[in-house]
C-alpha atoms as a PDB file:
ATOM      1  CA  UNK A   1       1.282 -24.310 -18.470  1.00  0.00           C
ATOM      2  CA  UNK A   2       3.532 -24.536 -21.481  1.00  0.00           C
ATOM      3  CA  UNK A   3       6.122 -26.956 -21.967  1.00  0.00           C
ATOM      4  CA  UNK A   4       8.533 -24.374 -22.686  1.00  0.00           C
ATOM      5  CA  UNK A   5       8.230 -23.426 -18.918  1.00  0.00           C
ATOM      6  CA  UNK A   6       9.968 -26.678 -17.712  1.00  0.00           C
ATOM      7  CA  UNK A   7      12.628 -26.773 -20.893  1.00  0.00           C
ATOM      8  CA  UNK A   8      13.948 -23.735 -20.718  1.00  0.00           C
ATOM      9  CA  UNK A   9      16.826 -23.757 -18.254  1.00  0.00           C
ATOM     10  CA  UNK A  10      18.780 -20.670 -17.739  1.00  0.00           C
ATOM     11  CA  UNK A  11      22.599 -21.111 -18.773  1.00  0.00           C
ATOM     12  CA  UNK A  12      25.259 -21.731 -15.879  1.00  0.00           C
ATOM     13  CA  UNK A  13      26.629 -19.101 -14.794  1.00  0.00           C
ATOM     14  CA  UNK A  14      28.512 -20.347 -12.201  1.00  0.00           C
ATOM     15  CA  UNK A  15      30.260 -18.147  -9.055  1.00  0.00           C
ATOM     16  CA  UNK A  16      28.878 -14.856 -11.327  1.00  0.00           C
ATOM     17  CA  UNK A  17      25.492 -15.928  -9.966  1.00  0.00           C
ATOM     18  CA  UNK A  18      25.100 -16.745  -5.867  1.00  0.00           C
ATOM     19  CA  UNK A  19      21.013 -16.278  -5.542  1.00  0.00           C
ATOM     20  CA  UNK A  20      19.115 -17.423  -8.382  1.00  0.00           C
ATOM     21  CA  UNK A  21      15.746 -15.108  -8.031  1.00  0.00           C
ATOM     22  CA  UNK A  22      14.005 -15.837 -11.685  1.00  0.00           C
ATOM     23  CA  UNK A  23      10.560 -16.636 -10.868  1.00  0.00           C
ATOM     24  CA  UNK A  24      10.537 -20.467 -12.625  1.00  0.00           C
ATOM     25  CA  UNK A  25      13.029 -23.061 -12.615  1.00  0.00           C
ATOM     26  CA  UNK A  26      16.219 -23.473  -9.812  1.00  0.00           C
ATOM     27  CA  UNK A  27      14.695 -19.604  -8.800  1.00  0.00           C
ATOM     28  CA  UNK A  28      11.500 -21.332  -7.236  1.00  0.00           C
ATOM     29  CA  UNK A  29      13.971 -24.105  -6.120  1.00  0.00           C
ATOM     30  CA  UNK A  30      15.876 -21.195  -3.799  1.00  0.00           C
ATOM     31  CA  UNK A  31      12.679 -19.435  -2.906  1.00  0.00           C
ATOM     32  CA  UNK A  32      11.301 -19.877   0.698  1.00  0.00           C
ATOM     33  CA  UNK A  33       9.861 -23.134   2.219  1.00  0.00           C
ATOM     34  CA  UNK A  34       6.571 -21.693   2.061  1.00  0.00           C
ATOM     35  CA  UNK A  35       6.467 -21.373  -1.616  1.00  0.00           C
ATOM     36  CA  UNK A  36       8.568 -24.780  -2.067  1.00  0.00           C
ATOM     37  CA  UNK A  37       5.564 -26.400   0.161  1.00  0.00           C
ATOM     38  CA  UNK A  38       2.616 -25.446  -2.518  1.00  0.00           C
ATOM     39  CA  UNK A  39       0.906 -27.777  -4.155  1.00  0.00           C
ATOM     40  CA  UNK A  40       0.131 -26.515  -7.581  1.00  0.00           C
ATOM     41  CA  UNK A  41      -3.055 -28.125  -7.619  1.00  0.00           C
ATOM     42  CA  UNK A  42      -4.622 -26.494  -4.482  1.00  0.00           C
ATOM     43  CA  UNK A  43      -7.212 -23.887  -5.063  1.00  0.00           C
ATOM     44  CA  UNK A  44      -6.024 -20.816  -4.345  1.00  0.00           C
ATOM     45  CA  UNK A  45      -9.613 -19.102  -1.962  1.00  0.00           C
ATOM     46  CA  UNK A  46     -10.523 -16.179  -0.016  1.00  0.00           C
ATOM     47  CA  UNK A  47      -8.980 -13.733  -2.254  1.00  0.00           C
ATOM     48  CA  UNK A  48     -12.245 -12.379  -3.574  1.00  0.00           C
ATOM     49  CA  UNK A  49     -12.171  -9.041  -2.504  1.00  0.00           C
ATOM     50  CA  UNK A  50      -8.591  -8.308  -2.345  1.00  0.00           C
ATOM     51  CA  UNK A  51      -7.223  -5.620  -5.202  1.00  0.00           C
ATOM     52  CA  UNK A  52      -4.570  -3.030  -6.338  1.00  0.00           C
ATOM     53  CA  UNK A  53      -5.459  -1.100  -3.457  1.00  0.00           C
ATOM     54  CA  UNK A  54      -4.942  -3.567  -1.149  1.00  0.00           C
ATOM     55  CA  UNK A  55      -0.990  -5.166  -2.252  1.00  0.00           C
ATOM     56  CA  UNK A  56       2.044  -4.168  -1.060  1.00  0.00           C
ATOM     57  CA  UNK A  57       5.324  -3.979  -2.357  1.00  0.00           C
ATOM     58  CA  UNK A  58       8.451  -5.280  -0.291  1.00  0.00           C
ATOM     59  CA  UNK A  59      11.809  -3.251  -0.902  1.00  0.00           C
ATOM     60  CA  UNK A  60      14.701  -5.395  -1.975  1.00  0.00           C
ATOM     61  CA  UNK A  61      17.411  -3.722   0.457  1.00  0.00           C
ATOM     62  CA  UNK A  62      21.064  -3.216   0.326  1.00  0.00           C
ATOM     63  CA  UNK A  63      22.363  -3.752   3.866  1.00  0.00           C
ATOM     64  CA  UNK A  64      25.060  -1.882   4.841  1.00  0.00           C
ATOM     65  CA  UNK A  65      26.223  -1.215   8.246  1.00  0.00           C
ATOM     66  CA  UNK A  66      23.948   1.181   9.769  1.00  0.00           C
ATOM     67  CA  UNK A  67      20.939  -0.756   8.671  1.00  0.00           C
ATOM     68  CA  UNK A  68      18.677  -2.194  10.923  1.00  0.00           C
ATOM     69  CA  UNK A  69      18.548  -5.687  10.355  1.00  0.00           C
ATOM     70  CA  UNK A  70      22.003  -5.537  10.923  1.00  0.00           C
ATOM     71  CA  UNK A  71      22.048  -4.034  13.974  1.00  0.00           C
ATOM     72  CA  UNK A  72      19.143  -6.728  15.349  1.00  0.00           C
ATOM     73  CA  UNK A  73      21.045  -9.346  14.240  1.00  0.00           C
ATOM     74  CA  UNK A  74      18.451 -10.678  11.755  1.00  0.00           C
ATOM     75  CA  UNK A  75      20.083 -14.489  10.592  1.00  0.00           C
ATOM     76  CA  UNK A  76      22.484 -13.966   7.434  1.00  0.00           C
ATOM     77  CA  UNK A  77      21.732 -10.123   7.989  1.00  0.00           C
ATOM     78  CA  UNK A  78      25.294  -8.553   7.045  1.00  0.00           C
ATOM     79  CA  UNK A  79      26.738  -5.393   5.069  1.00  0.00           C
ATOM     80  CA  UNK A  80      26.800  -5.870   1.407  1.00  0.00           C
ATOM     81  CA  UNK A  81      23.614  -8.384   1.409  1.00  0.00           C
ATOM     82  CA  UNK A  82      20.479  -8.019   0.242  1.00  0.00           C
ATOM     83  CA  UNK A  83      17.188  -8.509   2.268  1.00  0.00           C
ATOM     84  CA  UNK A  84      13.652  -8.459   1.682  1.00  0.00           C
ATOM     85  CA  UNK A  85      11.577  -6.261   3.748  1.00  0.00           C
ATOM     86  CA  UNK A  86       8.202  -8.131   4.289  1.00  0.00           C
ATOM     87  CA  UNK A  87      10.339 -11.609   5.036  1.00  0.00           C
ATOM     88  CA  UNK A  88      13.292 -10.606   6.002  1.00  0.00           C
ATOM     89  CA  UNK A  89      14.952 -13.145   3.448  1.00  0.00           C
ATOM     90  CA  UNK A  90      18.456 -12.766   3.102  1.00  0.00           C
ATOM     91  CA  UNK A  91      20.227 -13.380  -0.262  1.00  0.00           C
ATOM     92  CA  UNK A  92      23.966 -13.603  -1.398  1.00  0.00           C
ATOM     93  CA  UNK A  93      24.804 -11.241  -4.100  1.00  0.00           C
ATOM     94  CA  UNK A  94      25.152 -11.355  -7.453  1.00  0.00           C
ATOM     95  CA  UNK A  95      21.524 -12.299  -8.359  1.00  0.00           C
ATOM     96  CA  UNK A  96      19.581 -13.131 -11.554  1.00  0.00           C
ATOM     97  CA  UNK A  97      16.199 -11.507 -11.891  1.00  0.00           C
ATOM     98  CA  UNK A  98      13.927 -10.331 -13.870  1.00  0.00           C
ATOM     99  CA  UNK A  99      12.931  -6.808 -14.054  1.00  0.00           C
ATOM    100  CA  UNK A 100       9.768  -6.193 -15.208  1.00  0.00           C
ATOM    101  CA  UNK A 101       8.979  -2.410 -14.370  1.00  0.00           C
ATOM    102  CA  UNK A 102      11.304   0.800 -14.245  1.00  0.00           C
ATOM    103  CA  UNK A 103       9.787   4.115 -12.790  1.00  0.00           C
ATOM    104  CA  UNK A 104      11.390   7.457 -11.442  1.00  0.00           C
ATOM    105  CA  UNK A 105      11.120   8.600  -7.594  1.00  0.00           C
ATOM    106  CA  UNK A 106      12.531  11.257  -5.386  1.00  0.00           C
ATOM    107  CA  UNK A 107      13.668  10.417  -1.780  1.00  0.00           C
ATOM    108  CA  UNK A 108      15.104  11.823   1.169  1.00  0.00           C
ATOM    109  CA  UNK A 109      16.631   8.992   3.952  1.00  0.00           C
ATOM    110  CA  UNK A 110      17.882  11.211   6.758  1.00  0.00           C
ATOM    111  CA  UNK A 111      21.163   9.865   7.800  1.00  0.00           C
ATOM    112  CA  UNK A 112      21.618   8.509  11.052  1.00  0.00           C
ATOM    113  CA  UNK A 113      23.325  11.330  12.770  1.00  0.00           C
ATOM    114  CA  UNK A 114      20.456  13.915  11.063  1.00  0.00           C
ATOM    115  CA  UNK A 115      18.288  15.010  13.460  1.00  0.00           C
ATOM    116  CA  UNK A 116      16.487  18.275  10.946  1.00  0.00           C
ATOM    117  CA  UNK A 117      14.593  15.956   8.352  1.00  0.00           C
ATOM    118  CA  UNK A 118      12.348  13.209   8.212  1.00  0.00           C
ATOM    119  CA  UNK A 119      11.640  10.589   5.623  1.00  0.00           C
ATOM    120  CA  UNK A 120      10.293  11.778   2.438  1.00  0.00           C
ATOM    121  CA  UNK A 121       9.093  10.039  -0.598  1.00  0.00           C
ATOM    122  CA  UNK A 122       7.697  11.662  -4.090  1.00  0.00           C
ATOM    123  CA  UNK A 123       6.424   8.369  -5.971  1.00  0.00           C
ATOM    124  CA  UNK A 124       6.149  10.386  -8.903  1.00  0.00           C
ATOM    125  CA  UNK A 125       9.026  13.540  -8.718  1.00  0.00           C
ATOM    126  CA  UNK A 126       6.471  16.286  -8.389  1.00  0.00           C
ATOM    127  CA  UNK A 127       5.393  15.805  -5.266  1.00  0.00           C
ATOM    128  CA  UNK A 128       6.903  14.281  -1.512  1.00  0.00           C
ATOM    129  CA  UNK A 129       5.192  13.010   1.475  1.00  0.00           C
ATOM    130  CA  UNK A 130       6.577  15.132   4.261  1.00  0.00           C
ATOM    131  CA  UNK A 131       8.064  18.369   2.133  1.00  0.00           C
ATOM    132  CA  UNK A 132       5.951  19.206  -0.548  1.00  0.00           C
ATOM    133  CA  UNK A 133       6.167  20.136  -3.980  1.00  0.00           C
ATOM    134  CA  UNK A 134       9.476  18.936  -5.474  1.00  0.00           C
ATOM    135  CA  UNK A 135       9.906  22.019  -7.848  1.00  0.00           C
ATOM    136  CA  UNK A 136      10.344  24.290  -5.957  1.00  0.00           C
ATOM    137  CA  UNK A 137      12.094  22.273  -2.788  1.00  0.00           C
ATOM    138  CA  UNK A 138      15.646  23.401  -1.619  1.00  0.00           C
ATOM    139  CA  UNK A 139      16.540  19.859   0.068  1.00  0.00           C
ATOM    140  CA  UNK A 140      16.897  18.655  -3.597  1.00  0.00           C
ATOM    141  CA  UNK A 141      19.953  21.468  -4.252  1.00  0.00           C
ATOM    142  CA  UNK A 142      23.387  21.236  -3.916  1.00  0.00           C
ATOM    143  CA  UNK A 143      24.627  23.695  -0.694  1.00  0.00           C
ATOM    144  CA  UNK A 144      27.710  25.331  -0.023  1.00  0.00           C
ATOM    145  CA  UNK A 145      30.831  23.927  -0.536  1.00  0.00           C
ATOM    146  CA  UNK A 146      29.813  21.432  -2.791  1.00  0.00           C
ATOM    147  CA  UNK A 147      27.688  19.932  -0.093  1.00  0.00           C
ATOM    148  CA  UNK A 148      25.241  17.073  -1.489  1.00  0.00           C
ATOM    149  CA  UNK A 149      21.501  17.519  -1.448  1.00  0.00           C
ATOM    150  CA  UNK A 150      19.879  15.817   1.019  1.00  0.00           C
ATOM    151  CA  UNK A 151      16.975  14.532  -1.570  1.00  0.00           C
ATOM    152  CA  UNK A 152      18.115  11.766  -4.166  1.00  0.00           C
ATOM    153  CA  UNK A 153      16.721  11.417  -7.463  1.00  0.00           C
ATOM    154  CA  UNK A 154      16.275   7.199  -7.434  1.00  0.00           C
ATOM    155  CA  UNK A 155      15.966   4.865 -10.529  1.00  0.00           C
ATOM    156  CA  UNK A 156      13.603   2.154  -9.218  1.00  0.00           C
ATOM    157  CA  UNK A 157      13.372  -1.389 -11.107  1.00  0.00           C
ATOM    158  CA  UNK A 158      10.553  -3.476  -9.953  1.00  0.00           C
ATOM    159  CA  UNK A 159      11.372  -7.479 -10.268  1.00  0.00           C
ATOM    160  CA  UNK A 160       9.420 -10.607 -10.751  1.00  0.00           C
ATOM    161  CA  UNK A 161      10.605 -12.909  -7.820  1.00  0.00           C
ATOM    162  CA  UNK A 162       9.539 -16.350  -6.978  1.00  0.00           C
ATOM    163  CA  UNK A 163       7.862 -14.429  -3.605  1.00  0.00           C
ATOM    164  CA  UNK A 164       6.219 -12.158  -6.149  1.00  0.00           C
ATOM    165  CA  UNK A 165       7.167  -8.457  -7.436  1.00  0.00           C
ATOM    166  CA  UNK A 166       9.761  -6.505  -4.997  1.00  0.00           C
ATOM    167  CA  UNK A 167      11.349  -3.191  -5.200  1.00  0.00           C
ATOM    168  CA  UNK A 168      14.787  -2.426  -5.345  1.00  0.00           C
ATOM    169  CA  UNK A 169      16.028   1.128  -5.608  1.00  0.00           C
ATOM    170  CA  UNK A 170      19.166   2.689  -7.511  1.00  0.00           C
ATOM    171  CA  UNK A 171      19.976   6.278  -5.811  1.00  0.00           C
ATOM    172  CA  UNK A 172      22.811   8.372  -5.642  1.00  0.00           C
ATOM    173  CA  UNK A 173      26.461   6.862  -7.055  1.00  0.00           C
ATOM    174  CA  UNK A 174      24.230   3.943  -8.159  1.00  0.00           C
ATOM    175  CA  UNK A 175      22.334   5.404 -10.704  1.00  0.00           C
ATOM    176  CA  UNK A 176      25.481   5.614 -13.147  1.00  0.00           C
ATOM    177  CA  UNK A 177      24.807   1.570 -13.303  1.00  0.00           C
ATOM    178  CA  UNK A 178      21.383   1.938 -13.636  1.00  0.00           C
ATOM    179  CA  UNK A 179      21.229   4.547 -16.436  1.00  0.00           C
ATOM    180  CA  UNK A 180      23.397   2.344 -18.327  1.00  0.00           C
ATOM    181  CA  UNK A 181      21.076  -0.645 -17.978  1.00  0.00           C
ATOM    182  CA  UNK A 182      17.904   1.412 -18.987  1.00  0.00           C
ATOM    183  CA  UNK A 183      20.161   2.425 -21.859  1.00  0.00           C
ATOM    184  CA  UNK A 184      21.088  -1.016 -23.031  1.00  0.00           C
ATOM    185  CA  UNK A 185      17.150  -2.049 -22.911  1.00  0.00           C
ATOM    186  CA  UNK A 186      16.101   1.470 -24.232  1.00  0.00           C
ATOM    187  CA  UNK A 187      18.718   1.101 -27.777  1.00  0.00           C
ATOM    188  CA  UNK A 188      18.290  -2.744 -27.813  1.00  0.00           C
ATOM    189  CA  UNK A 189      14.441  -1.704 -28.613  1.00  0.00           C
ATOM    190  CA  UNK A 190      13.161  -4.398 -26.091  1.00  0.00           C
ATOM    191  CA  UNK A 191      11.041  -4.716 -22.654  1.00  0.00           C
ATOM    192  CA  UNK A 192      12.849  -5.192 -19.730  1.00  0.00           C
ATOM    193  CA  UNK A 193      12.186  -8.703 -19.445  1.00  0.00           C
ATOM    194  CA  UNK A 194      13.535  -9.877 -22.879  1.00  0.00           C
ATOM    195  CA  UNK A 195      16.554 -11.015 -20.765  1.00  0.00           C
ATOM    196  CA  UNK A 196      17.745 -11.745 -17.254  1.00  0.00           C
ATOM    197  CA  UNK A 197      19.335  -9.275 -15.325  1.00  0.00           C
ATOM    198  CA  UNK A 198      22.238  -9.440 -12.898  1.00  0.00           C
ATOM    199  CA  UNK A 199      22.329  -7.246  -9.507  1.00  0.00           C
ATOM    200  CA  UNK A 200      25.649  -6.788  -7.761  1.00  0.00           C
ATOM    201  CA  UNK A 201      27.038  -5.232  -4.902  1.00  0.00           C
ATOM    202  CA  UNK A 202      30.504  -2.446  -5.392  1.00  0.00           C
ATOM    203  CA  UNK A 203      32.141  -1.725  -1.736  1.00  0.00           C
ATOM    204  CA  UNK A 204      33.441   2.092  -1.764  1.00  0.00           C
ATOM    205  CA  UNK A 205      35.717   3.651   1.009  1.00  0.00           C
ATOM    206  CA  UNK A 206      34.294   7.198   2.455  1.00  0.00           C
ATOM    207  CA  UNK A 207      35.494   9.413   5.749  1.00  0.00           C
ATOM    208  CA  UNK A 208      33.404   9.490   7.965  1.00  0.00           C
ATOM    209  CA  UNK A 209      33.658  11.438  11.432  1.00  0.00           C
ATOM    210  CA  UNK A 210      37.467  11.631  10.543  1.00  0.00           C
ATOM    211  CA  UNK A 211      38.236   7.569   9.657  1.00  0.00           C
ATOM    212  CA  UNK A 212      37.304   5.616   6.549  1.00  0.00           C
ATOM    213  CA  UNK A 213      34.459   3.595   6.399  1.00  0.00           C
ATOM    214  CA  UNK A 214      32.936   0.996   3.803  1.00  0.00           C
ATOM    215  CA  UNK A 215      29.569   1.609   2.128  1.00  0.00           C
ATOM    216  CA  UNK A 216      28.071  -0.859  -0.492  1.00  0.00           C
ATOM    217  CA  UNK A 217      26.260   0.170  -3.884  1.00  0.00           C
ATOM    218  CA  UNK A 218      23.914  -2.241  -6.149  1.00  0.00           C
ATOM    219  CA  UNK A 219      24.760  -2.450  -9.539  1.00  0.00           C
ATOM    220  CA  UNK A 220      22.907  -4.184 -12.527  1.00  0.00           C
ATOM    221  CA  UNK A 221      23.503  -5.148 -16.116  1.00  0.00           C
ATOM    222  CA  UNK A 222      21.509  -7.379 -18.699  1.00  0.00           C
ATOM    223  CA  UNK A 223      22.483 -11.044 -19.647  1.00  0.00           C
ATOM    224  CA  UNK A 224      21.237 -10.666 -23.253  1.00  0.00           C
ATOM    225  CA  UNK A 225      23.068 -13.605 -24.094  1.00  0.00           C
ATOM    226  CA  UNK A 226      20.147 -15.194 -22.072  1.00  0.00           C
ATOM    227  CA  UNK A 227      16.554 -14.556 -23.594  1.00  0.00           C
ATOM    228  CA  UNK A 228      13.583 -15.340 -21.978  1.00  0.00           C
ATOM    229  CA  UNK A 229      11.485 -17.169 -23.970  1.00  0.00           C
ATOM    230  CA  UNK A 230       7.772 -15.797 -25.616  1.00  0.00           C
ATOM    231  CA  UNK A 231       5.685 -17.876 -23.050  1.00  0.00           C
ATOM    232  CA  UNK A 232       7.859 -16.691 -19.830  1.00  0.00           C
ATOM    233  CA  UNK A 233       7.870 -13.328 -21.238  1.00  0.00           C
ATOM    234  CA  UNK A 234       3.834 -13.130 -21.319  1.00  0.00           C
ATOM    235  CA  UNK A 235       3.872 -13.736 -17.362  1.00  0.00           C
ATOM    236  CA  UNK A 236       6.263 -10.985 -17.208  1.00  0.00           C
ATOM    237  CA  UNK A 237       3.449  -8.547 -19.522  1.00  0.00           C
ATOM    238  CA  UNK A 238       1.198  -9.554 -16.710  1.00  0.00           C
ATOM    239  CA  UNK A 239       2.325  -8.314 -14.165  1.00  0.00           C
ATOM    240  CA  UNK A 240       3.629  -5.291 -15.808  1.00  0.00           C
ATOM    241  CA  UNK A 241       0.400  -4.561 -16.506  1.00  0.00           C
ATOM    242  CA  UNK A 242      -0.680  -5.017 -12.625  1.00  0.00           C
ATOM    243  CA  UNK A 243       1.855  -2.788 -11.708  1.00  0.00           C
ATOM    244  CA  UNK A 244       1.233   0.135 -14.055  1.00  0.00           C
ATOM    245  CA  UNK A 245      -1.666   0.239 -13.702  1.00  0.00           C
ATOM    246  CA  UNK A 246      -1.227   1.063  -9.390  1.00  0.00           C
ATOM    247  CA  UNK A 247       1.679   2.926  -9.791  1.00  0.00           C
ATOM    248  CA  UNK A 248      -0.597   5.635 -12.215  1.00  0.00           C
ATOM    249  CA  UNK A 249      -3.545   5.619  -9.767  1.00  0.00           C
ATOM    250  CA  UNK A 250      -1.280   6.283  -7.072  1.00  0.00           C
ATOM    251  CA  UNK A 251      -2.044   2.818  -5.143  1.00  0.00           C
ATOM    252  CA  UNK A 252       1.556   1.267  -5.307  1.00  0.00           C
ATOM    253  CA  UNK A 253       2.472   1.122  -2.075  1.00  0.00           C
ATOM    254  CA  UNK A 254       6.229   0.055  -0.882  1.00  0.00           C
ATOM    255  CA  UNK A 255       6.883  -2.138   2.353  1.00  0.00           C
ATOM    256  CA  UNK A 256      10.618  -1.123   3.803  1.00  0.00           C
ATOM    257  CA  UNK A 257      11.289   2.270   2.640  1.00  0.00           C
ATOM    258  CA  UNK A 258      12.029   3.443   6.018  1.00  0.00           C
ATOM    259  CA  UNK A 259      14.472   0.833   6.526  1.00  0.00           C
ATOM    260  CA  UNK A 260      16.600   2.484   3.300  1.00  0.00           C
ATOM    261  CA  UNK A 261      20.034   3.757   4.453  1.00  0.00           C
ATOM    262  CA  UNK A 262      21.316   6.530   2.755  1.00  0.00           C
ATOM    263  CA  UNK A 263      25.271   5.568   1.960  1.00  0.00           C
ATOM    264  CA  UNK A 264      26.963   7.431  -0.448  1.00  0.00           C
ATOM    265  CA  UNK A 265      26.691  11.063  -1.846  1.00  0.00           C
ATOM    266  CA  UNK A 266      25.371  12.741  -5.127  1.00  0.00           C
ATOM    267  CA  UNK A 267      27.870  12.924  -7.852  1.00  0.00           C
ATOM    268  CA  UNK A 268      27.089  15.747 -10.178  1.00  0.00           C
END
C-alpha cells in the first residue's frame, strides 16, 4: 500500500461533517466493529467461486417517518437519518463519501395508503419489473389536476464505503441537487471521485390527510477544495470498473429497495 494512503488526511470540516464514510482514514475508524476487528494481514479464503453475479448492493436509505426501521424501532433508527439496508447501520447526516458510479433508473414506491400498485423498478429506464415497457407506461405521466406520476425518474450515485459500495438514490424534489452535482463533475471535466462529496438531509412541510407533515430529502455537493489523491483515486477506478461492468450485464442487484419510501412529489 502506498504511503500516500496513511498521509493524506482529509481537511476538518468540523459540525459540516457528522459521519465520516470515505473508505481510508477516520472513515474506517467510524466503520463497524467488524471491519475495525480485521487484521490486515489475514488471508482473505473461500471466496473462489464467488462473482458479479453473486454481490449485492445495500441501499443507503433516507428514513423518514413511514419507514420501516422506524416503525420497528431499529437503535438510532429516526426520520431524517440515514441507514444501510444489509446492516442496518445508522449514520448522522451530513456525510463525506465518495461516489464512484452515477447511473439512471425509473421507480415506482407505492405510498403507504396505495393499495392499486406494486413496487416497480426499471434498472435501465426502458424497461420495469412489475409494469413493463417504460415508453409507453401511463404511471410515468402526470394525471389530472396536476396530479404527480406515480413512477419517479431517480439519479442513483453508487459510493465507496468502508463496508464496501452502497446505493443511495436521488428521486423526485431531490434530483434538482443531484443534477447540479453531476453538473459540477460533468463541466469540471473530472470522475466522480476526484473529490469528496457531501450528502445532506433538507426537511420540507407537505399536507397530508388535511394537517402538515415533515418529509426529509438528501442532498449532495462536491468538496473540490478536497482532492483525492492519484493512488486513492486508482481504488476508486477499481471498483468503478466492478460495477460497470454488472450494471451493463444486468447483474447489479440492490438490497433495500423495497424499504424506499416515497416522500415528496414530482416537480415539473
Amino acid at each position: 500500500m502506498s504511503n500516500e494512503l496513511s498521509v493524506w488526511t482529509p481537511r476538518d470540516l468540523g459540525n459540516l461533517v457528522k459521519s465520516d464514510l470515505l473508505p481510508f482514514g477516520e472513515g474506517i475508524a467510524q466503520a463497524n466493529a467488524l471491519a475495525r476487528s480485521r487484521d490486515p494481514s489475514e488471508e482473505i479464503v473461500s471466496r473462489n467461486n464467488v462473482d458479479q453475479s453473486d454481490l449485492v448492493i445495500p441501499t443507503l436509505l433516507l428514513l423518514q417517518k413511514m419507514s420501516k426501521a422506524v416503525d420497528q424501532h431499529i437503535p438510532g433508527a429516526a426520520p431524517g437519518m440515514f441507514m444501510l439496508s444489509t446492516s442496518q447501520e445508522v449514520f448522522t447526516p451530513p456525510m463525506r463519501v465518495l461516489v464512484v458510479f452515477f447511473a439512471k433508473s425509473r421507480a415506482l414506491f407505492p405510498k403507504p395508503d396505495d393499495n392499486e400498485h406494486e413496487l416497480c423498478l426499471s434498472r435501465d429506464t426502458i424497461e420495469g419489473t412489475r409494469y413493463g415497457l417504460c415508453e409507453t407506461c401511463q404511471l410515468k405521466e402526470w394525471g389530472d389536476n396536476n396530479a404527480p406520476p406515480f413512477c419517479s425518474e431517480s439519479m442513483n450515485f453508487f459510493l465507496l464505503l468502508p463496508q464496501g459500495p452502497a446505493l443511495i438514490r436521488f428521486a423526485r424534489q431531490a434530483r434538482k441537487s443531484a443534477r447540479n452535482f453531476v453538473s459540477q463533475v460533468t463541466m469540471a471535466q473530472q470522475n466522480f471521485w476526484a473529490a469528496p462529496a457531501i450528502i445532506g438531509v433538507e426537511t420540507r412541510v407537505k399536507q397530508l390527510r388535511g394537517s402538515e407533515a415533515l418529509y426529509h430529502l438528501p442532498t449532495i455537493r462536491w468538496d473540490v477544495e478536497d482532492p483525492v489523491p492519484p493512488s486513492l483515486r486508482s481504488q476508486c477506478r477499481a471498483t468503478y470498473d466492478g460495477l460497470h461492468a454488472a450494471f451493463e450485464s444486468g447483474r447489479l442487484k440492490e438490497h433495500g429497495a423495497e424499504e424506499e419510501v416515497d416522500a415528496g412529489a414530482d416537480e415539473r
